[in-house]
PDB file of N, CA and C in Angstrom:
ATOM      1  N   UNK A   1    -110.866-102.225 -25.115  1.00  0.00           N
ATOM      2  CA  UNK A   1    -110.256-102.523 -23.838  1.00  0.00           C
ATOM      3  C   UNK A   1    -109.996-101.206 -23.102  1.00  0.00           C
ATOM      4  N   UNK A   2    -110.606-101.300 -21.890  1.00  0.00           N
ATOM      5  CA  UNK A   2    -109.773-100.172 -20.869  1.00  0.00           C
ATOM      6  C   UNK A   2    -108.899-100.302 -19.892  1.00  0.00           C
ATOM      7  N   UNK A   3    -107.809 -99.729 -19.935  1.00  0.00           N
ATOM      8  CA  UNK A   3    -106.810 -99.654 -18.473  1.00  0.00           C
ATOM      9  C   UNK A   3    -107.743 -99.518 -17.306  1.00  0.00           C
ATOM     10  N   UNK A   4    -107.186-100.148 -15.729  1.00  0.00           N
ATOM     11  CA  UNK A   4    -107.671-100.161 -14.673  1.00  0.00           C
ATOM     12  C   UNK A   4    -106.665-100.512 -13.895  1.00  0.00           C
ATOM     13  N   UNK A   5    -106.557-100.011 -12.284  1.00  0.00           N
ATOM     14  CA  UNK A   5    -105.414 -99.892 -11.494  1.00  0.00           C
ATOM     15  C   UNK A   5    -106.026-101.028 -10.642  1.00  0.00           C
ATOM     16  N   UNK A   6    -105.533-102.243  -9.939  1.00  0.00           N
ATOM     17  CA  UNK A   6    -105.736-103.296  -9.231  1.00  0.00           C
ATOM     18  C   UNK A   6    -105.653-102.471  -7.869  1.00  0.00           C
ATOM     19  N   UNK A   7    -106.078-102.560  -6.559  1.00  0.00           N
ATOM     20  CA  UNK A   7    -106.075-101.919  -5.546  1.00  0.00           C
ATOM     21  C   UNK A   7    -104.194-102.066  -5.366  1.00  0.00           C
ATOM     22  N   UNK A   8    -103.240-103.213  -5.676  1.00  0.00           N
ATOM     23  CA  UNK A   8    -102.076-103.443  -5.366  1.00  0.00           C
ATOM     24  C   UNK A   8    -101.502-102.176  -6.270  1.00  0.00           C
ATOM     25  N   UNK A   9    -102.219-101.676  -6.771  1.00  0.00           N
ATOM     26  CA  UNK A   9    -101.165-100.640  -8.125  1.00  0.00           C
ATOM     27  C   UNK A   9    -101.287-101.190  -9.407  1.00  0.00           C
ATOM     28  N   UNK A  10    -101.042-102.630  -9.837  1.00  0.00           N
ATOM     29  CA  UNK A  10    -100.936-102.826 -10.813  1.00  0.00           C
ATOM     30  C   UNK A  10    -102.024-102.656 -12.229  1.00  0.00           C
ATOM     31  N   UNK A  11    -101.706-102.229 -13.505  1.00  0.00           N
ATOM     32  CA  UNK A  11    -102.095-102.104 -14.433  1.00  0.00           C
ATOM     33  C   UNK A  11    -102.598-102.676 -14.871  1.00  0.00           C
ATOM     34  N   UNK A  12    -104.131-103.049 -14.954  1.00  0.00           N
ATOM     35  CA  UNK A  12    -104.677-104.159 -16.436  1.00  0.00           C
ATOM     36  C   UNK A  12    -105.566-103.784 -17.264  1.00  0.00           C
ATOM     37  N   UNK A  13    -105.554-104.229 -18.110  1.00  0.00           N
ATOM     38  CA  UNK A  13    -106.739-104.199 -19.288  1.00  0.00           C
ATOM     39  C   UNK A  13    -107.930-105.322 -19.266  1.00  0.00           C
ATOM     40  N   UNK A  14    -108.860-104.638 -19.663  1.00  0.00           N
ATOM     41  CA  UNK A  14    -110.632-104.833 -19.267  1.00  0.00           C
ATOM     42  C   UNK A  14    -111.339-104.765 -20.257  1.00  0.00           C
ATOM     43  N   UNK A  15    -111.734-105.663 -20.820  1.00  0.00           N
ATOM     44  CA  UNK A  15    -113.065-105.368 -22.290  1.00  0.00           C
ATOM     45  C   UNK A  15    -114.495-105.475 -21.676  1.00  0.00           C
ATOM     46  N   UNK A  16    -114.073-103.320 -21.871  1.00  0.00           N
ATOM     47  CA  UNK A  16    -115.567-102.654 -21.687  1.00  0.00           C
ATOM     48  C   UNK A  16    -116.841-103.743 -22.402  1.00  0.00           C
ATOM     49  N   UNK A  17    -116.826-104.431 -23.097  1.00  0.00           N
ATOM     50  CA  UNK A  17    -117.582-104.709 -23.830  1.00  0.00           C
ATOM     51  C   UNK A  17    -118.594-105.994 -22.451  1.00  0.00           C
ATOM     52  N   UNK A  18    -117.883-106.016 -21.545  1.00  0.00           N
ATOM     53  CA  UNK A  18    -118.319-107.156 -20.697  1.00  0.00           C
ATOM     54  C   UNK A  18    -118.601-106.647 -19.745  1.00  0.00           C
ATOM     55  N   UNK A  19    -118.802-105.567 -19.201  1.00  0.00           N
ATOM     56  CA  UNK A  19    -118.924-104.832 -18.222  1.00  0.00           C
ATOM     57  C   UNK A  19    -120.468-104.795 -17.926  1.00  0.00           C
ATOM     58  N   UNK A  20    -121.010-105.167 -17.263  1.00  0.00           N
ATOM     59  CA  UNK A  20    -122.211-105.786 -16.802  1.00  0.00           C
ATOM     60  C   UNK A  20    -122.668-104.028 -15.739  1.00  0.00           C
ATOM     61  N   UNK A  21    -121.677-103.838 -14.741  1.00  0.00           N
ATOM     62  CA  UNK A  21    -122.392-102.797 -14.069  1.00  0.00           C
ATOM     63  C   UNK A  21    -120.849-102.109 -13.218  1.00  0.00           C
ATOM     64  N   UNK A  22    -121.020-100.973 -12.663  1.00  0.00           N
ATOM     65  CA  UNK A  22    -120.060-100.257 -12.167  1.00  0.00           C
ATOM     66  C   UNK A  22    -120.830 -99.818 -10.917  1.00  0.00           C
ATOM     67  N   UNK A  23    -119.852-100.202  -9.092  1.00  0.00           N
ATOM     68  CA  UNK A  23    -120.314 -99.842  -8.541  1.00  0.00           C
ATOM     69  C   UNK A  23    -119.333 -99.147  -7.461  1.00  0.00           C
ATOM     70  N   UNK A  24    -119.782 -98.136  -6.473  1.00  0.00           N
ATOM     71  CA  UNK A  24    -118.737 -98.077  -5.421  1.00  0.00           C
ATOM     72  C   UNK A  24    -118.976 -97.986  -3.945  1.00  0.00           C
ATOM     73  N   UNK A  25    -118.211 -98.693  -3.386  1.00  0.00           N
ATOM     74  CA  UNK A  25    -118.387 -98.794  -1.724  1.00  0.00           C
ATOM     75  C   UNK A  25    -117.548 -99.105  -0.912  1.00  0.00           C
ATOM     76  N   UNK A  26    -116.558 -97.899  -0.839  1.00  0.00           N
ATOM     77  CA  UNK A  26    -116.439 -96.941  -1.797  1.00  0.00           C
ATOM     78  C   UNK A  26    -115.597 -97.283  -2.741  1.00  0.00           C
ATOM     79  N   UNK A  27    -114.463 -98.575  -2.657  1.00  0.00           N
ATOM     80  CA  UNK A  27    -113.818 -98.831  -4.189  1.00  0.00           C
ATOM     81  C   UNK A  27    -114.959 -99.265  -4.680  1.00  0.00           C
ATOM     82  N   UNK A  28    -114.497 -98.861  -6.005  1.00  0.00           N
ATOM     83  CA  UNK A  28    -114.896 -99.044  -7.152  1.00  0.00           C
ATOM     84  C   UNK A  28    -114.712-100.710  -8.213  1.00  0.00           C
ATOM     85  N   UNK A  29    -116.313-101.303  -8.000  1.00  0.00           N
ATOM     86  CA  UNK A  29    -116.358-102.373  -7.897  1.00  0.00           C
ATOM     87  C   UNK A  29    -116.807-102.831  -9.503  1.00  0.00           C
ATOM     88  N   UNK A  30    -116.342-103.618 -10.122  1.00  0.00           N
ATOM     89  CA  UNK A  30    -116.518-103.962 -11.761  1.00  0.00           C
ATOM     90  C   UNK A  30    -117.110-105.122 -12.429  1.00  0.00           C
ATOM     91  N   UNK A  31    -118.559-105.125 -12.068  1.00  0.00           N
ATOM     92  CA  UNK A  31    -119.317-106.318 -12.462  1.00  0.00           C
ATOM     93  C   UNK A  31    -119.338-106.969 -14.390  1.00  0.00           C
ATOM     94  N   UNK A  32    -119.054-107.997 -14.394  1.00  0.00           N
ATOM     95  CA  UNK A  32    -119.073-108.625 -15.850  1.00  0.00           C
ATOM     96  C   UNK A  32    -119.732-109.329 -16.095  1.00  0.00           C
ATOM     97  N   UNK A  33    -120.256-109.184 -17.049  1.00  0.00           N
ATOM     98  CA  UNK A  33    -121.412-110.172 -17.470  1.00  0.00           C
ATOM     99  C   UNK A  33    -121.300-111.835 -17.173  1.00  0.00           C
ATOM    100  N   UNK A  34    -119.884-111.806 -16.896  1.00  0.00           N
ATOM    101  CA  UNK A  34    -119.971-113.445 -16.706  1.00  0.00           C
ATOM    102  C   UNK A  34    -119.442-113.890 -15.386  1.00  0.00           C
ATOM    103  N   UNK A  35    -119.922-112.910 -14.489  1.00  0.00           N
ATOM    104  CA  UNK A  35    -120.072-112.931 -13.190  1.00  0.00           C
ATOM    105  C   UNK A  35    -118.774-112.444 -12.394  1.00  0.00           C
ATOM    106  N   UNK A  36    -117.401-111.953 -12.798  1.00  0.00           N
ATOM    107  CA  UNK A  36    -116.230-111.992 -12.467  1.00  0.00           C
ATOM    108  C   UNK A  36    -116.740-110.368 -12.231  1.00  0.00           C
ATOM    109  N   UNK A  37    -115.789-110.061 -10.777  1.00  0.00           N
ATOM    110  CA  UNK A  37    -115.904-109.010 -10.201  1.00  0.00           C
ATOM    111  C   UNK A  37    -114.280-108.277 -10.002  1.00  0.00           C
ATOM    112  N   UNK A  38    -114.219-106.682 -10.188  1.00  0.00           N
ATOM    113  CA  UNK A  38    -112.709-106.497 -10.175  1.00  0.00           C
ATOM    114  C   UNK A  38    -113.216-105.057  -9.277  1.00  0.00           C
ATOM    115  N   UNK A  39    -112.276-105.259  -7.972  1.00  0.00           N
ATOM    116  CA  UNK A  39    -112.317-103.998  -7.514  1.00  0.00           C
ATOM    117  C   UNK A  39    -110.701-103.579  -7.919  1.00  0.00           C
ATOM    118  N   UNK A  40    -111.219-101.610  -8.156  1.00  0.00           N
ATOM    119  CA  UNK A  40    -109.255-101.038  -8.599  1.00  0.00           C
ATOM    120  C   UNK A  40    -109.956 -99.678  -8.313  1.00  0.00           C
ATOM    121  N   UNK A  41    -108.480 -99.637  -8.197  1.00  0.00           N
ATOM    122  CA  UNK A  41    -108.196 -97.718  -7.407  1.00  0.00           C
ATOM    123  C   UNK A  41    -109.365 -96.654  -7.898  1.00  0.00           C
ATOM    124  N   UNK A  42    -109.358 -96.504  -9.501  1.00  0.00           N
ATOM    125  CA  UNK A  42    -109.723 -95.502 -10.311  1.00  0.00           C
ATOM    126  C   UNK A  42    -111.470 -95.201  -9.765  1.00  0.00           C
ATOM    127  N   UNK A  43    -111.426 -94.231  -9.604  1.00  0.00           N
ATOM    128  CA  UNK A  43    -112.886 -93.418  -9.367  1.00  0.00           C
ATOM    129  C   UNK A  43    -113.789 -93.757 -10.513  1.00  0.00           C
ATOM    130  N   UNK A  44    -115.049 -93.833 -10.112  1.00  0.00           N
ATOM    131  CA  UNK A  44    -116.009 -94.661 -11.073  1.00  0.00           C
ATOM    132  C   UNK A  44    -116.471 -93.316 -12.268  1.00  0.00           C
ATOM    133  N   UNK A  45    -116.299 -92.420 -12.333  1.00  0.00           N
ATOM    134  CA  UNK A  45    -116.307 -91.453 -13.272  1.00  0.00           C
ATOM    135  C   UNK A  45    -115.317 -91.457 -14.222  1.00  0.00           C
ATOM    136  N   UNK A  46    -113.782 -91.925 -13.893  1.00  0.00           N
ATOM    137  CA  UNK A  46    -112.897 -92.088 -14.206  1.00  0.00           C
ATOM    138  C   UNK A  46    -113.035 -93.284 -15.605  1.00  0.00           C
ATOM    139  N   UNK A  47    -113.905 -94.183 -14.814  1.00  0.00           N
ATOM    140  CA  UNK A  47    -113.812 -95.336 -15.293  1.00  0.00           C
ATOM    141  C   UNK A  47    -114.733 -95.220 -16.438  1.00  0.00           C
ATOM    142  N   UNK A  48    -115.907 -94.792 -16.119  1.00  0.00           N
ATOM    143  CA  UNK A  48    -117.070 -94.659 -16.959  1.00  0.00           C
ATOM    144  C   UNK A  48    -116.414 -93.924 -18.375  1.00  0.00           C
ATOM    145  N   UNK A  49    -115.702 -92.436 -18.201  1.00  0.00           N
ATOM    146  CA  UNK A  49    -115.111 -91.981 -19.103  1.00  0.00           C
ATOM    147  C   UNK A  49    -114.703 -92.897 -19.950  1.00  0.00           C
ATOM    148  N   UNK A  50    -113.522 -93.742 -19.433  1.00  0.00           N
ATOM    149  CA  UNK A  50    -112.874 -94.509 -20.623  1.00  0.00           C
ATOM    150  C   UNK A  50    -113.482 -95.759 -21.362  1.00  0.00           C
ATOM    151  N   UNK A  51    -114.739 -95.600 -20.764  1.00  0.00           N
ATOM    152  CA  UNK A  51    -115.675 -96.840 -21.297  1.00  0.00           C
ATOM    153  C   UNK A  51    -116.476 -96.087 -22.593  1.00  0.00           C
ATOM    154  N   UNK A  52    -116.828 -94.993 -22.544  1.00  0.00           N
ATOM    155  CA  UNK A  52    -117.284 -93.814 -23.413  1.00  0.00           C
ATOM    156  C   UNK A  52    -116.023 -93.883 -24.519  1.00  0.00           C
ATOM    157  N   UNK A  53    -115.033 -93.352 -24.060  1.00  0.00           N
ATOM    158  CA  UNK A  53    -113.783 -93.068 -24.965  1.00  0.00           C
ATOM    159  C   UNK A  53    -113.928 -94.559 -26.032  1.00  0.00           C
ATOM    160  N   UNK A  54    -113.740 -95.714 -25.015  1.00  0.00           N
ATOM    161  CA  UNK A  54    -113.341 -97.016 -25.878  1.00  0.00           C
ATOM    162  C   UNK A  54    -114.712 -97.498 -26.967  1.00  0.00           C
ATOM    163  N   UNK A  55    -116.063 -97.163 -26.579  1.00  0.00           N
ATOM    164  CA  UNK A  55    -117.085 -97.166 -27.522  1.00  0.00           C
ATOM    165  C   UNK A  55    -116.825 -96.319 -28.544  1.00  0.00           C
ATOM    166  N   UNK A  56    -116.437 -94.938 -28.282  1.00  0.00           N
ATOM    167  CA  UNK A  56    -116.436 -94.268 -29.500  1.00  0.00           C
ATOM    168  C   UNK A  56    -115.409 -94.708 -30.127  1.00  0.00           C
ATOM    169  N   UNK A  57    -113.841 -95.058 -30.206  1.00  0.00           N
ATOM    170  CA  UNK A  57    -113.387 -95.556 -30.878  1.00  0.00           C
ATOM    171  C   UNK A  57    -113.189 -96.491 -31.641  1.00  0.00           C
ATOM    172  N   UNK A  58    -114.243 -97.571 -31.073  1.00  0.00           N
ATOM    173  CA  UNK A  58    -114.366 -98.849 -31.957  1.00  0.00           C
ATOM    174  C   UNK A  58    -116.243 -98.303 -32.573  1.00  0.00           C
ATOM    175  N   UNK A  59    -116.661 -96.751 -32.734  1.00  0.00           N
ATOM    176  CA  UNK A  59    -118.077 -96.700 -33.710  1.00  0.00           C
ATOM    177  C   UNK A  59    -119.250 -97.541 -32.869  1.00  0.00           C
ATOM    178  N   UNK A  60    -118.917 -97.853 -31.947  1.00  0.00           N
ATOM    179  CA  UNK A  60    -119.809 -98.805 -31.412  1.00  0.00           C
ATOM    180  C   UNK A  60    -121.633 -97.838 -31.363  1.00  0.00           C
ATOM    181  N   UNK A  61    -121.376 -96.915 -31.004  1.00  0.00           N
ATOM    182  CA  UNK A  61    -121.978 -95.707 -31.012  1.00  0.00           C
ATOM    183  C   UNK A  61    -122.856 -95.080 -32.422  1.00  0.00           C
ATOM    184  N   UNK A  62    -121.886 -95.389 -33.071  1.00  0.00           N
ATOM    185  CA  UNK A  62    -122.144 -94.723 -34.324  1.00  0.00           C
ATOM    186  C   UNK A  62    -123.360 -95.316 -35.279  1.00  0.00           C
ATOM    187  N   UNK A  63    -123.643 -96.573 -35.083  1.00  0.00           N
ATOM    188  CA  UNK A  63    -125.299 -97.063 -35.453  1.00  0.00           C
ATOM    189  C   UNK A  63    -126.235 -96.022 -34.996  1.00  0.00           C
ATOM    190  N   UNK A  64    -127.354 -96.013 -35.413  1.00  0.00           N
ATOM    191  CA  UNK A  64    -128.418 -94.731 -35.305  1.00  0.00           C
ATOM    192  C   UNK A  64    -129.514 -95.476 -34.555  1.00  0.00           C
ATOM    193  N   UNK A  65    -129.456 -97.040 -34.955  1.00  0.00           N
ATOM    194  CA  UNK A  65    -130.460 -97.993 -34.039  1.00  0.00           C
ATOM    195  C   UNK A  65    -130.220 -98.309 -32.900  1.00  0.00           C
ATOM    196  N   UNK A  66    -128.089 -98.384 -32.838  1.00  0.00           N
ATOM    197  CA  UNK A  66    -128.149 -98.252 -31.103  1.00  0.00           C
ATOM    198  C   UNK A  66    -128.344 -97.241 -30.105  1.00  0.00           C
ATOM    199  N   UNK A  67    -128.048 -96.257 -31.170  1.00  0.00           N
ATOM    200  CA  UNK A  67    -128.148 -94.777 -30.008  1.00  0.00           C
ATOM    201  C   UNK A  67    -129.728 -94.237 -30.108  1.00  0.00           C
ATOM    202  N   UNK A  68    -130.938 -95.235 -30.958  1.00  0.00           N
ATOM    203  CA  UNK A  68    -132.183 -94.644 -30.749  1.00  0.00           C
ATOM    204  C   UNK A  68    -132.581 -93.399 -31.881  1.00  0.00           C
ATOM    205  N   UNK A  69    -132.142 -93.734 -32.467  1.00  0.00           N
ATOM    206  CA  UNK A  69    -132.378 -92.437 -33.662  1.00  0.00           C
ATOM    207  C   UNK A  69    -132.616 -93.450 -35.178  1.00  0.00           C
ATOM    208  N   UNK A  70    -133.946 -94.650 -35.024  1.00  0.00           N
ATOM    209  CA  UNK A  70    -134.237 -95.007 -35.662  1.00  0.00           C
ATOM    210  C   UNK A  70    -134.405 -94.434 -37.354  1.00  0.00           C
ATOM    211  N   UNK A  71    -134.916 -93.171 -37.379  1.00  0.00           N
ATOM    212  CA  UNK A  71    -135.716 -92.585 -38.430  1.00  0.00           C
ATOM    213  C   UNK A  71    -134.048 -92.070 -39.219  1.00  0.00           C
ATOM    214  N   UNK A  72    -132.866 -91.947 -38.274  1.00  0.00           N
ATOM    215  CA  UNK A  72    -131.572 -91.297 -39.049  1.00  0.00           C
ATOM    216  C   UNK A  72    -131.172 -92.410 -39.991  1.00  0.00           C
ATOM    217  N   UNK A  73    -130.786 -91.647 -41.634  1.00  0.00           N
ATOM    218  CA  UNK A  73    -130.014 -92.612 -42.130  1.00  0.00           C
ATOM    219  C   UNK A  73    -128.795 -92.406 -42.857  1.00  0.00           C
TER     220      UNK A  73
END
C-alpha cells in the first residue's frame, strides 16, 4: 500500500499492486486496473518512488524471472 494526498488534503492508502498507469495534467491522475481513477496532490515522481519503495518491501522484485534475469539462480 502507498500513502496519497486527495486534492482536499486528505490522506489515503492505495494498493500499488492495482495501479494500472500514472498520469499528469497537470494533477496527477491514478489509473487502476479496475477502472477507478484517483486524482491527489503528490507529484508523479513522488508517487512512482513509493510504488518502487512498496515493491521492494514486499520482494516483489526479488524473483529473477520478474526482473528478466532468467539464467540467475
Amino acid at each position: 500500500m502507498i500513502k496519497v494526498t486527495r486534492l482536499n488534503g486528505k490522506v489515503f492508502t492505495l494498493n500499488a499492486l492495482y495501479i494500472e498507469k500514472i498520469e499528469s495534467f497537470p494533477d496527477t491522475t491514478i489509473t487502476l486496473t479496475t477502472g477507478s481513477k484517483y486524482v491527489v496532490l503528490d507529484p508523479i515522481e513522488v508517487v512512482n518512488q513509493r510504488i518502487i519503495d512498496f515493491y521492494q518491501a514486499v520482494q516483489i522484485l526479488s524473483n529473477p524471472h520478474i526482473r528478466g534475469d532468467e539464467h540467475e539462480e
